[in-house]
Structures are given as structure tokens and as C-alpha cells.
PDB file of N, CA and C in Angstrom:
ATOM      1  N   UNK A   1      61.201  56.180  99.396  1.00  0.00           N
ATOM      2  CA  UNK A   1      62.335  56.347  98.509  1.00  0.00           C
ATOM      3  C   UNK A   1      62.098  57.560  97.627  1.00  0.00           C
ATOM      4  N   UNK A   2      63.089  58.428  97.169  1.00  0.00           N
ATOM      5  CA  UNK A   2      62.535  59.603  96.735  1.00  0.00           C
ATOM      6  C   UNK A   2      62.915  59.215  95.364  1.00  0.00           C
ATOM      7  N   UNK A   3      62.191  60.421  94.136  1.00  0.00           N
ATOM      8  CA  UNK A   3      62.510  60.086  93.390  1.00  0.00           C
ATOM      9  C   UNK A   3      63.649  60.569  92.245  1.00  0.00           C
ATOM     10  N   UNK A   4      64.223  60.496  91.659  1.00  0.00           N
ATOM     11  CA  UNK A   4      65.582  61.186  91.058  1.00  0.00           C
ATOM     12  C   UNK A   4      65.195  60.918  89.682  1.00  0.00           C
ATOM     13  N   UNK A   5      65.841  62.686  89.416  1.00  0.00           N
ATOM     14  CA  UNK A   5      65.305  63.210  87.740  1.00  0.00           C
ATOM     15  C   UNK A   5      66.694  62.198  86.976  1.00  0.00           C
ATOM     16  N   UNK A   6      66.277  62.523  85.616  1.00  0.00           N
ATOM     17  CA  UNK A   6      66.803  61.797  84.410  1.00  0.00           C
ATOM     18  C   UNK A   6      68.206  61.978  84.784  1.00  0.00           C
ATOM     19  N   UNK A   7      68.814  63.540  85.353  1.00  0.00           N
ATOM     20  CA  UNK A   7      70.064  63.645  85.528  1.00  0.00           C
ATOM     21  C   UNK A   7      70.474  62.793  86.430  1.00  0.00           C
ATOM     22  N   UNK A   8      70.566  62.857  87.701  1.00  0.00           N
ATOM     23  CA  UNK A   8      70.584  62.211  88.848  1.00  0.00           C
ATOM     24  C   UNK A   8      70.541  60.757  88.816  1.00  0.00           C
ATOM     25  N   UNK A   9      69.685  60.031  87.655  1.00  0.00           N
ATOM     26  CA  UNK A   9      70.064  59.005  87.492  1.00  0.00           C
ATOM     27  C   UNK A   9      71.318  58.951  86.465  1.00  0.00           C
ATOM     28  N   UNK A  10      71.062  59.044  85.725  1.00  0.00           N
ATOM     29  CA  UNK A  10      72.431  59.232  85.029  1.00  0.00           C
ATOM     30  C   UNK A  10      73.788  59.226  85.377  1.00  0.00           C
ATOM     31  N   UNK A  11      73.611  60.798  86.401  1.00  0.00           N
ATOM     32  CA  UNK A  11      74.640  60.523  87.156  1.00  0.00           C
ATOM     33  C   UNK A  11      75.342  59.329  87.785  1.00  0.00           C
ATOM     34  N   UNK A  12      74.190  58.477  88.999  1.00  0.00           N
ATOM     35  CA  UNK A  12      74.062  57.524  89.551  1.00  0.00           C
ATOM     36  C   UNK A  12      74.584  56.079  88.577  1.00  0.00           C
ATOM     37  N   UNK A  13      74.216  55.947  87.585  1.00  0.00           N
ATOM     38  CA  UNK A  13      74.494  55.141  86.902  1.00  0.00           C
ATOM     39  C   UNK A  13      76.114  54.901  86.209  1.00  0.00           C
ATOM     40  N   UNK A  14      76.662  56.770  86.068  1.00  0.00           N
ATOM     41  CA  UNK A  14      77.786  56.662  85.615  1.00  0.00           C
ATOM     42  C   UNK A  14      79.007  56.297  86.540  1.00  0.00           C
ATOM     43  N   UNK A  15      78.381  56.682  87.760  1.00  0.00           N
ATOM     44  CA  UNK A  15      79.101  56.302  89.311  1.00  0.00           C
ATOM     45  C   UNK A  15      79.739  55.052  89.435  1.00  0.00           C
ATOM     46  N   UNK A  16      78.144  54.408  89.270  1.00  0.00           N
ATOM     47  CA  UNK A  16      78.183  53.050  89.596  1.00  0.00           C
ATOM     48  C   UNK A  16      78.975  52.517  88.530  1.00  0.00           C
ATOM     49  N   UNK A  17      78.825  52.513  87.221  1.00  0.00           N
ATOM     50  CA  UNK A  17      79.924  51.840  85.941  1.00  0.00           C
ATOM     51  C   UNK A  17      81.159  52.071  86.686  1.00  0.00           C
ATOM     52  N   UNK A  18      81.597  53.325  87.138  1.00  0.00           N
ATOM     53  CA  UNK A  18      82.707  53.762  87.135  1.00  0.00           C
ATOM     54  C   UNK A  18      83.584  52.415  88.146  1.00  0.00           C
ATOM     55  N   UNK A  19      83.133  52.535  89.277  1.00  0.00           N
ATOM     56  CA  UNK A  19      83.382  51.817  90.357  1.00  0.00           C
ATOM     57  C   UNK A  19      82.913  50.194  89.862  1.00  0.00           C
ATOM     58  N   UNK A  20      82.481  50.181  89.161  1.00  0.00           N
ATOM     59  CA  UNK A  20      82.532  48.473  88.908  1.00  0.00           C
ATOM     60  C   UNK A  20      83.934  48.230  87.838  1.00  0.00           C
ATOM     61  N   UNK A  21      84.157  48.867  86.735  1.00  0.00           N
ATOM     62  CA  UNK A  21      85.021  49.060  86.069  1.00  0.00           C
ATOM     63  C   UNK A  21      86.223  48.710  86.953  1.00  0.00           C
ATOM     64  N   UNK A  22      86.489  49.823  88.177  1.00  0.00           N
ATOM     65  CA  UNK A  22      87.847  50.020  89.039  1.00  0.00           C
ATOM     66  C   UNK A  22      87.695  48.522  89.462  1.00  0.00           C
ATOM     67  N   UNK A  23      86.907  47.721  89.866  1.00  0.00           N
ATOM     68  CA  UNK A  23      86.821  46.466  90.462  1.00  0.00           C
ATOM     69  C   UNK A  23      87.163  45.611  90.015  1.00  0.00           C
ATOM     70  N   UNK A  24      86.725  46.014  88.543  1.00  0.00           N
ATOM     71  CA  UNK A  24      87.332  44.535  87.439  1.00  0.00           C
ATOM     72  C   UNK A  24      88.388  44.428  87.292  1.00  0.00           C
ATOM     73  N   UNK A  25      88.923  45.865  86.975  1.00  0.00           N
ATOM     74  CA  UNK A  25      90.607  46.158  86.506  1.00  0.00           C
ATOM     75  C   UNK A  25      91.358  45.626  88.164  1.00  0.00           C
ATOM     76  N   UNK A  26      90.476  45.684  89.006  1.00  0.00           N
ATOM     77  CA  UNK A  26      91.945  45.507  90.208  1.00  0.00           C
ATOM     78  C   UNK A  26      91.528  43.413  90.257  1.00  0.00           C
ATOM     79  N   UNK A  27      90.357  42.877  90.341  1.00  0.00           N
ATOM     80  CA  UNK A  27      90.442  41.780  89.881  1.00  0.00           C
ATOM     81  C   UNK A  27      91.149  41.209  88.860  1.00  0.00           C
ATOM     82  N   UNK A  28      90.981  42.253  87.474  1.00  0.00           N
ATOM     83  CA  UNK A  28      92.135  41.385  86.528  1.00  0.00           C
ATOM     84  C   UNK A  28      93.506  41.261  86.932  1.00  0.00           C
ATOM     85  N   UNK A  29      94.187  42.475  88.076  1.00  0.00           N
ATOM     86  CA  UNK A  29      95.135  42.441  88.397  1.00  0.00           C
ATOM     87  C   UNK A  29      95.753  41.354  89.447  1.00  0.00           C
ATOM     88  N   UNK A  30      94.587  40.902  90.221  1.00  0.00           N
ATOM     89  CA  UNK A  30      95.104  40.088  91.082  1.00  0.00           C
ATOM     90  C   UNK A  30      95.168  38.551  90.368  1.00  0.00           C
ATOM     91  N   UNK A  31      94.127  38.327  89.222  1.00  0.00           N
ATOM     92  CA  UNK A  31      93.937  36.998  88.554  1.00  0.00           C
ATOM     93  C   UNK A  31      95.758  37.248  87.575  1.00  0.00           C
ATOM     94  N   UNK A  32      96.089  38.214  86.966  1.00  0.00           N
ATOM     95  CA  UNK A  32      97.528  38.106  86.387  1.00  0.00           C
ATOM     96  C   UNK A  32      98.380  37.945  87.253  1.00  0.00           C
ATOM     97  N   UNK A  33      98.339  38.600  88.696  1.00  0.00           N
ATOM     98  CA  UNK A  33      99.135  38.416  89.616  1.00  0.00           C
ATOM     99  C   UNK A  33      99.254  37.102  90.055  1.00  0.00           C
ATOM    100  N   UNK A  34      98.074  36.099  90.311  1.00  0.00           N
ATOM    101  CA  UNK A  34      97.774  34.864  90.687  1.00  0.00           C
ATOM    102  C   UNK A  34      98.426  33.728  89.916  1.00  0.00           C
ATOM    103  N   UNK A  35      98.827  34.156  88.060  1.00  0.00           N
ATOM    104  CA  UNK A  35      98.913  33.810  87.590  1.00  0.00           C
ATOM    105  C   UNK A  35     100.433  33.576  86.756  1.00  0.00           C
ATOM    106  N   UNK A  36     101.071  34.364  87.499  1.00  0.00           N
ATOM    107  CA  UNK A  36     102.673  35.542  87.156  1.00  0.00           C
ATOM    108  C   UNK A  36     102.367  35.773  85.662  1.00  0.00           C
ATOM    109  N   UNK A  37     101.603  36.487  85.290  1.00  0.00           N
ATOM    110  CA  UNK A  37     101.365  37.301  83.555  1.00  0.00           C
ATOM    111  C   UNK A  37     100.951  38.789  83.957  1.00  0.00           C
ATOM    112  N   UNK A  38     101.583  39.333  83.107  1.00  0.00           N
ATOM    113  CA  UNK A  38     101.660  41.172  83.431  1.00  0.00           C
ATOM    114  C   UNK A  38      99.962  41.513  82.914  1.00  0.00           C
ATOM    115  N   UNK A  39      99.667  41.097  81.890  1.00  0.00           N
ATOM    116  CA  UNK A  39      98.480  41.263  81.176  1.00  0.00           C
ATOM    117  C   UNK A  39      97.250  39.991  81.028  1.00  0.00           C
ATOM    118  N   UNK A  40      96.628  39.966  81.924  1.00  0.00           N
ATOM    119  CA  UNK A  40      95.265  38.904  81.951  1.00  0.00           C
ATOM    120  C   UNK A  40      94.841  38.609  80.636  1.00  0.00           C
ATOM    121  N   UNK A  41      94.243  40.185  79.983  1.00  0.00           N
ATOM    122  CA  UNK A  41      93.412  39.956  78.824  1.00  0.00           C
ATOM    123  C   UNK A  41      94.386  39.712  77.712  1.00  0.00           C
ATOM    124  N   UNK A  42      95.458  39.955  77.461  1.00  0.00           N
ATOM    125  CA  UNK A  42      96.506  39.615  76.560  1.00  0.00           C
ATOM    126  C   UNK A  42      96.575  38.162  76.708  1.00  0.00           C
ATOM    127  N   UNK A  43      96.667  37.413  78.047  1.00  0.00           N
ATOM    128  CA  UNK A  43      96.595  35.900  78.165  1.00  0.00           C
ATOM    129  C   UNK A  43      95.596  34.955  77.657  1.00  0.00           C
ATOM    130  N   UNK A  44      94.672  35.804  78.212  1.00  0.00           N
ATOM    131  CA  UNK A  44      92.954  35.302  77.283  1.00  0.00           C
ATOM    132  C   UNK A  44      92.474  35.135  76.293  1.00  0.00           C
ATOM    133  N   UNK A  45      92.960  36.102  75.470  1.00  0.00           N
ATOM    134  CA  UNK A  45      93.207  36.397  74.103  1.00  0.00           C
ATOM    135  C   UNK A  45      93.743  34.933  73.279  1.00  0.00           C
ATOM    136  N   UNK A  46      95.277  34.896  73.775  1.00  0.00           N
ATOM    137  CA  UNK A  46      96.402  34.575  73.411  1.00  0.00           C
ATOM    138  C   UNK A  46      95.745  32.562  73.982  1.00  0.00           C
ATOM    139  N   UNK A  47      94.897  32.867  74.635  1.00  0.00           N
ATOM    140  CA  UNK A  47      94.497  31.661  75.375  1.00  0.00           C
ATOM    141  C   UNK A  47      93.494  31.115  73.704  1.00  0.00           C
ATOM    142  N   UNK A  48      92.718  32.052  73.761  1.00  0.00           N
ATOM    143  CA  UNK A  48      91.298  32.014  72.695  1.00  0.00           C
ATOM    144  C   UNK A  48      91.766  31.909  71.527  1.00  0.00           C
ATOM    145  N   UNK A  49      93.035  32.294  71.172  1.00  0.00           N
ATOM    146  CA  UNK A  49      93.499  31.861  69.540  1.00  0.00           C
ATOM    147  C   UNK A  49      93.926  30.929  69.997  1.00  0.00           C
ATOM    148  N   UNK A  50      94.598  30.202  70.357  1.00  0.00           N
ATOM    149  CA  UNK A  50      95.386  28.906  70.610  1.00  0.00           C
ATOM    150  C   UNK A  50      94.015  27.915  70.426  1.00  0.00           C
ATOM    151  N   UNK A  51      92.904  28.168  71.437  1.00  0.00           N
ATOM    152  CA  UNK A  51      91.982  27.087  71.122  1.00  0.00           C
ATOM    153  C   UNK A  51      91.080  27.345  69.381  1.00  0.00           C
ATOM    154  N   UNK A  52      91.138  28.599  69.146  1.00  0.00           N
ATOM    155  CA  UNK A  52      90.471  28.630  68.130  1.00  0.00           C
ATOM    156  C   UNK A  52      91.626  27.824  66.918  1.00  0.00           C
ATOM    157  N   UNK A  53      92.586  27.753  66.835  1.00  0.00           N
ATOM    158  CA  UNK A  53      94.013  27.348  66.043  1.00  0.00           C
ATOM    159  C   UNK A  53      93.432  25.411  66.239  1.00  0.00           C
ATOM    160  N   UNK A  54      93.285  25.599  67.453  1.00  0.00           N
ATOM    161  CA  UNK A  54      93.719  23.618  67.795  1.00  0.00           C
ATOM    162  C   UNK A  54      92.219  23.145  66.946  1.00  0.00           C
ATOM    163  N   UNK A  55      90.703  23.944  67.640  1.00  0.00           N
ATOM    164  CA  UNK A  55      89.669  23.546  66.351  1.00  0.00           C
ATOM    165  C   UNK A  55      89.872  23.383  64.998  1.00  0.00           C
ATOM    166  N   UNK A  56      90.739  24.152  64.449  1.00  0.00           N
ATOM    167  CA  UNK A  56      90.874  24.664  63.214  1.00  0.00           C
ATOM    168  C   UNK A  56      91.701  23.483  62.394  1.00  0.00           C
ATOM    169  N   UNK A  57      92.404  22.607  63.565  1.00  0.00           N
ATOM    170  CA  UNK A  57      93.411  21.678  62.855  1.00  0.00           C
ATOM    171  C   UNK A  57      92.396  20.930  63.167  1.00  0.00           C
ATOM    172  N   UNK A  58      91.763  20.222  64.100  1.00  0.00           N
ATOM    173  CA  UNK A  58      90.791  19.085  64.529  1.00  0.00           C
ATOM    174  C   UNK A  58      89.704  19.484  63.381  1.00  0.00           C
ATOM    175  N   UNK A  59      89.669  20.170  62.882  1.00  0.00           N
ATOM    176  CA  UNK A  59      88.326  19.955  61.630  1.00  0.00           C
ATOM    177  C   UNK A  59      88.864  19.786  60.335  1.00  0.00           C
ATOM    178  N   UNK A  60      89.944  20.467  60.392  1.00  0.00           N
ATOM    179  CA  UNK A  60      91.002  19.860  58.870  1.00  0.00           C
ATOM    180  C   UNK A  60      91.201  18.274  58.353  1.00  0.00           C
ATOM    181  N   UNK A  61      91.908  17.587  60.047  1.00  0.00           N
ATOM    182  CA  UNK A  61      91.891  16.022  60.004  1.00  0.00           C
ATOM    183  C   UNK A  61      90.125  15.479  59.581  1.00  0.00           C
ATOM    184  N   UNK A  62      89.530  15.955  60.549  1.00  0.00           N
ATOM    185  CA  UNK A  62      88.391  15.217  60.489  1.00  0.00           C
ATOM    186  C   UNK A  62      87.893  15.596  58.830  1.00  0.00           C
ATOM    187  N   UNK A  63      87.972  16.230  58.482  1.00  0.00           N
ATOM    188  CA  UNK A  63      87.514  16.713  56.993  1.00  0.00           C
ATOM    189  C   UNK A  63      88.206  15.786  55.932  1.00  0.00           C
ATOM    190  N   UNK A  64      89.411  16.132  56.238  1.00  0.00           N
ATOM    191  CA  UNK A  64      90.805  14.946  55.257  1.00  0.00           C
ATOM    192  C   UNK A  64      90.431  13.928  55.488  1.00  0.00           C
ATOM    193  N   UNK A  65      90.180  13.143  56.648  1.00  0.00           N
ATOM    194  CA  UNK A  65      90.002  11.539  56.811  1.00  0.00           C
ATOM    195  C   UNK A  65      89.087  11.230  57.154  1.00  0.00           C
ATOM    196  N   UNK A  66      87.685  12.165  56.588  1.00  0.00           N
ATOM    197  CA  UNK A  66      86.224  11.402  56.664  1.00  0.00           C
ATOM    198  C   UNK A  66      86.279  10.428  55.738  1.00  0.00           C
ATOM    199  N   UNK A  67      86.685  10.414  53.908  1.00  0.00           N
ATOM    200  CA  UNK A  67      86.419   9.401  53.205  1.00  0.00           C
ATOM    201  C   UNK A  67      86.876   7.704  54.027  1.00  0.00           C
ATOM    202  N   UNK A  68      87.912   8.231  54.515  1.00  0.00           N
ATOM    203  CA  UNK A  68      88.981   7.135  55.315  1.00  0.00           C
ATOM    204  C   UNK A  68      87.934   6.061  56.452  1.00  0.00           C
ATOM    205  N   UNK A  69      87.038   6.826  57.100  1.00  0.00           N
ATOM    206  CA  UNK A  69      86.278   6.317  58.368  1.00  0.00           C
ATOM    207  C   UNK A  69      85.303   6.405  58.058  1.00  0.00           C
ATOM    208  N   UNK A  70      84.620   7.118  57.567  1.00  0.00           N
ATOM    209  CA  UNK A  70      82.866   6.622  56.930  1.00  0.00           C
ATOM    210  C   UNK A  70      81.873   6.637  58.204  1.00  0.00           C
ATOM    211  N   UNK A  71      82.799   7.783  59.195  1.00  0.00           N
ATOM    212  CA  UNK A  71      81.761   7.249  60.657  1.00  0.00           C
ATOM    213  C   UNK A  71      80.563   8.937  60.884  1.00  0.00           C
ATOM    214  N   UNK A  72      79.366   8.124  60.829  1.00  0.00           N
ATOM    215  CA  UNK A  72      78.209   9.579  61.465  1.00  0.00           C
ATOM    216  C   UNK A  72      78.646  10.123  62.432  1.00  0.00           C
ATOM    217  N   UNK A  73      79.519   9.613  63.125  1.00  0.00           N
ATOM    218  CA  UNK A  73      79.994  10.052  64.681  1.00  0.00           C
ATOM    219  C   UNK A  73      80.791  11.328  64.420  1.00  0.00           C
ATOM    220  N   UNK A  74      81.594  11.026  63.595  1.00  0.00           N
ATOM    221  CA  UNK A  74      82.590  11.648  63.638  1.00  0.00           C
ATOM    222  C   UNK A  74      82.325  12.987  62.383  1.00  0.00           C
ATOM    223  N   UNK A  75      81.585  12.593  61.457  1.00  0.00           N
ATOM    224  CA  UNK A  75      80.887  13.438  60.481  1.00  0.00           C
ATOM    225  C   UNK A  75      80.058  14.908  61.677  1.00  0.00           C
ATOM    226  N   UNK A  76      79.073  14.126  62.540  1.00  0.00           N
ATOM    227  CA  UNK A  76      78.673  15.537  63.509  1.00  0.00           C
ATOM    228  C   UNK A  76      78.974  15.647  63.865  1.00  0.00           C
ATOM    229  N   UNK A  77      80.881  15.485  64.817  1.00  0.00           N
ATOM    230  CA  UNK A  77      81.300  16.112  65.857  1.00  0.00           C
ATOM    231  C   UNK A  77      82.157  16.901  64.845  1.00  0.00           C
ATOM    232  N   UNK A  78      82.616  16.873  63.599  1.00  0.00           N
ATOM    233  CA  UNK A  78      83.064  17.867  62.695  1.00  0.00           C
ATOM    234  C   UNK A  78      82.451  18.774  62.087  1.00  0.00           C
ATOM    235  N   UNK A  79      81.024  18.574  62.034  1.00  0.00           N
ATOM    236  CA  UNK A  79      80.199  19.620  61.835  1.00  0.00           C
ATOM    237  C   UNK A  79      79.828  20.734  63.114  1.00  0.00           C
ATOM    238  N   UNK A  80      79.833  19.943  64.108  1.00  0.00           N
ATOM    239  CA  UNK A  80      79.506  20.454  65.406  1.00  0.00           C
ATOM    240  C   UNK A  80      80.930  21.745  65.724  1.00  0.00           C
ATOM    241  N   UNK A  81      82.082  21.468  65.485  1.00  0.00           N
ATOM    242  CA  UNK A  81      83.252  22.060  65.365  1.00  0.00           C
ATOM    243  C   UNK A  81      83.077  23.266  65.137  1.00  0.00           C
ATOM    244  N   UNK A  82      82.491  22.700  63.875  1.00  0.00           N
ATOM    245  CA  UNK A  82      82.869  24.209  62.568  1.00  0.00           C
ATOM    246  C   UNK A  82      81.683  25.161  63.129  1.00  0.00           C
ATOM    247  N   UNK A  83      80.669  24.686  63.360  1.00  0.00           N
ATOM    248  CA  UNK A  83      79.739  25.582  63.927  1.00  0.00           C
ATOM    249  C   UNK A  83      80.149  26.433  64.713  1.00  0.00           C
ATOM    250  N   UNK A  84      80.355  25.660  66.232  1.00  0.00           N
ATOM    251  CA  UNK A  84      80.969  26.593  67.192  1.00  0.00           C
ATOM    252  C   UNK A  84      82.422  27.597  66.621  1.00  0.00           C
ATOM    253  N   UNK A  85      83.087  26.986  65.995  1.00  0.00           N
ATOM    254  CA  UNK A  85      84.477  27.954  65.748  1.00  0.00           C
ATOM    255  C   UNK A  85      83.846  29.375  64.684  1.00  0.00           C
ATOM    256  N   UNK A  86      82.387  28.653  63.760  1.00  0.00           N
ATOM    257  CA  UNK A  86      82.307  29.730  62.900  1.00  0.00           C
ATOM    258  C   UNK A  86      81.470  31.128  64.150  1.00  0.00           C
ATOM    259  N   UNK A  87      81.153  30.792  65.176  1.00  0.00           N
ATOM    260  CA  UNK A  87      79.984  31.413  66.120  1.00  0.00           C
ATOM    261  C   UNK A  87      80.853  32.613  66.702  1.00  0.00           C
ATOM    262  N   UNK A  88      82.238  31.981  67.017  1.00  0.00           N
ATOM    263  CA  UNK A  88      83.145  32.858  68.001  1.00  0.00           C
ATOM    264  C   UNK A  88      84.215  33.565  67.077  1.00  0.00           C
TER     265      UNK A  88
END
């Protein structure tokens, strides 16, 4: 195998991005196509606030009506919530 200067890799490397890039974009196209939505990542998005929105109410209740239930259960799966929603 021979060996290739700093350029040459470089090069090689910018090639390769390039052509993985074109791959994704024609995959995102066929997953919107698959899907009838003009824009994948606009869906994803639009997907990822909706779930970040529905956490956001599921930790409100659980917060409001811990005095109400008094349950450990339900105390760490509301802590567990907020964690993950504060992460993303």
C-alpha cells in the first residue's frame, strides 16, 4: 500500500465526506418521500419538540400532584424526566 502525504490525504478525506454527505441527502430524500413530507429534518425537528412539549407537561402533572400521591415511584420517574429533557 503506498503511502500518501498530508495533502493527498486530505484530499481523500474531503472526497470521501463529500460523497457520504450526497448519500445522506438522497436517503433523507427517499425517507421524506417514504413518508409524503417535503422536508425530513423539518419533520424531526417538529417530531423532537412535540416530544420535548409532551415531557414538559408529564413533569408539570407529576410535580402538581406529587403532594396528592406520596408515591417513590412516581417521585423518580419525574425526576428521571427532567433529567433526560434537561440533557437534550
Amino acid at each position: 500500500m503506498e503511502t500518501l502525504s498530508i495533502d493527498e490525504m486530505a484530499e481523500a478525506i474531503a472526497a470521501s465526506a463529500a460523497q457520504l454527505k450526497e448519500k445522506i441527502d438522497s436517503h433523507n430524500k427517499l425517507i421524506a418521500a417514504a413518508f409524503g413530507v417535503e422536508d425530513i429534518d423539518n419533520t424531526i425537528n417538529d417530531s423532537v419538540n412535540q416530544l420535548r412539549q409532551a415531557l414538559y407537561e408529564t413533569i408539570k402533572v407529576l410535580e402538581e400532584t406529587r403532594k396528592a400521591f406520596k408515591s417513590k415511584r412516581l417521585e423518580t420517574l419525574r425526576k428521571k424526566l427532567m433529567k433526560i429533557l434537561m440533557e437534550t
